[in-house]
Protein backbone atom coordinates (compact mmCIF):
# COMPACT_ATOMS: atom_id res chain seq x y z
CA UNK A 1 16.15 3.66 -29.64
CA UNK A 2 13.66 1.36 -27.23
CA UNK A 3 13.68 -0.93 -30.02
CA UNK A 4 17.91 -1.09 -30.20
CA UNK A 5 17.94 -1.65 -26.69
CA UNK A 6 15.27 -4.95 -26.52
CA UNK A 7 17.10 -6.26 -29.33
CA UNK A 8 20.81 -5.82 -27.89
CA UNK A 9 19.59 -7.02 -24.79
CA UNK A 10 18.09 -10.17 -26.63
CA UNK A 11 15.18 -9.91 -24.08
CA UNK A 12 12.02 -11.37 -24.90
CA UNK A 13 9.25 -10.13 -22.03
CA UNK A 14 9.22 -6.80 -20.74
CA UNK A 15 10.55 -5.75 -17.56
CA UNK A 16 7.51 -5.50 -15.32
CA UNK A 17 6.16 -1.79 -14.67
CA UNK A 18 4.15 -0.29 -11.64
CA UNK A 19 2.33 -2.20 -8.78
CA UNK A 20 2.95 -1.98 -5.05
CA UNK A 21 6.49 -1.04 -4.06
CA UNK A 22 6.86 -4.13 -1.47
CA UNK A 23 9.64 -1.65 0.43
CA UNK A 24 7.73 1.23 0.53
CA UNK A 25 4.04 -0.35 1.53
CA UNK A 26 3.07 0.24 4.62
CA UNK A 27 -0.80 -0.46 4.50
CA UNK A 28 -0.60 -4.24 4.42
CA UNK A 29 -3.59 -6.43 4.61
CA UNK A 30 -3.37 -7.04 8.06
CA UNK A 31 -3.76 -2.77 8.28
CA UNK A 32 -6.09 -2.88 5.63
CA UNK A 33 -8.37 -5.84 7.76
CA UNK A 34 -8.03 -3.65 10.84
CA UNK A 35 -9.78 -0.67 9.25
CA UNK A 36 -12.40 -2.92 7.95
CA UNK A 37 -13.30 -4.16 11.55
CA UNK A 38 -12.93 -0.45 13.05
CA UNK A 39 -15.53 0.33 10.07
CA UNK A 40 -17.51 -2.43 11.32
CA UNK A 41 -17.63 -2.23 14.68
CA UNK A 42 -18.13 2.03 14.75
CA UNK A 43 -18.93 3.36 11.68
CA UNK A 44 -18.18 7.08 13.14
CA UNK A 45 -14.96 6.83 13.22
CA UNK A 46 -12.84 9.95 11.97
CA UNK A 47 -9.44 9.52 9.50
CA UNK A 48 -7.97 10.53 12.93
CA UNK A 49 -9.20 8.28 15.20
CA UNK A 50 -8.33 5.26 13.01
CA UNK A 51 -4.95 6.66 11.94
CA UNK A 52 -4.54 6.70 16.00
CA UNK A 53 -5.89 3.38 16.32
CA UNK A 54 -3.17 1.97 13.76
CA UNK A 55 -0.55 3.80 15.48
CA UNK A 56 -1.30 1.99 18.70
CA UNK A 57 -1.82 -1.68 17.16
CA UNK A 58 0.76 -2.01 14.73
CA UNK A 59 3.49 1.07 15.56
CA UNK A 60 2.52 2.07 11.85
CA UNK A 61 2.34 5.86 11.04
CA UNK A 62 0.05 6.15 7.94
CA UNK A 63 -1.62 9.30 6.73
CA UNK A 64 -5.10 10.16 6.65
CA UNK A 65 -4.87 9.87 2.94
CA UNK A 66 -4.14 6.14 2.92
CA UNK A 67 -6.89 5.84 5.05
């Protein structure tokens, strides 16, 4: 059935599959740098204090489990 389908559709790559979902990304590099320099300026930081700290520099409301 896959097969029928390339072949009707006379396609020659494949449609491309997973990555980051540019609409639903939230932790962006800029985010990503951030957390880095938190990191590297106190390494004590808890999940919560730097989920906080997002919050209040970009407006961004990320879990801990992103973190």
């Amino acid at each position: 059935m896959a097969a029928r389908r390339i072949v009707d559709s006379r396609r020659e790559e494949p449609l491309p599959r997973g990555g980051l979902r540019s609409a639903c990304v939230k932790c962006t590099p800029e985010i990503v740098a951030a957390l880095e320099s938190y990191l590297g300026n106190n390494f004590a930081y808890t999940l919560e204090a730097m989920k906080d700290m997002i919050r209040f520099d970009f407006g961004v409301d990320i879990s801990t489990s992103t973190i």
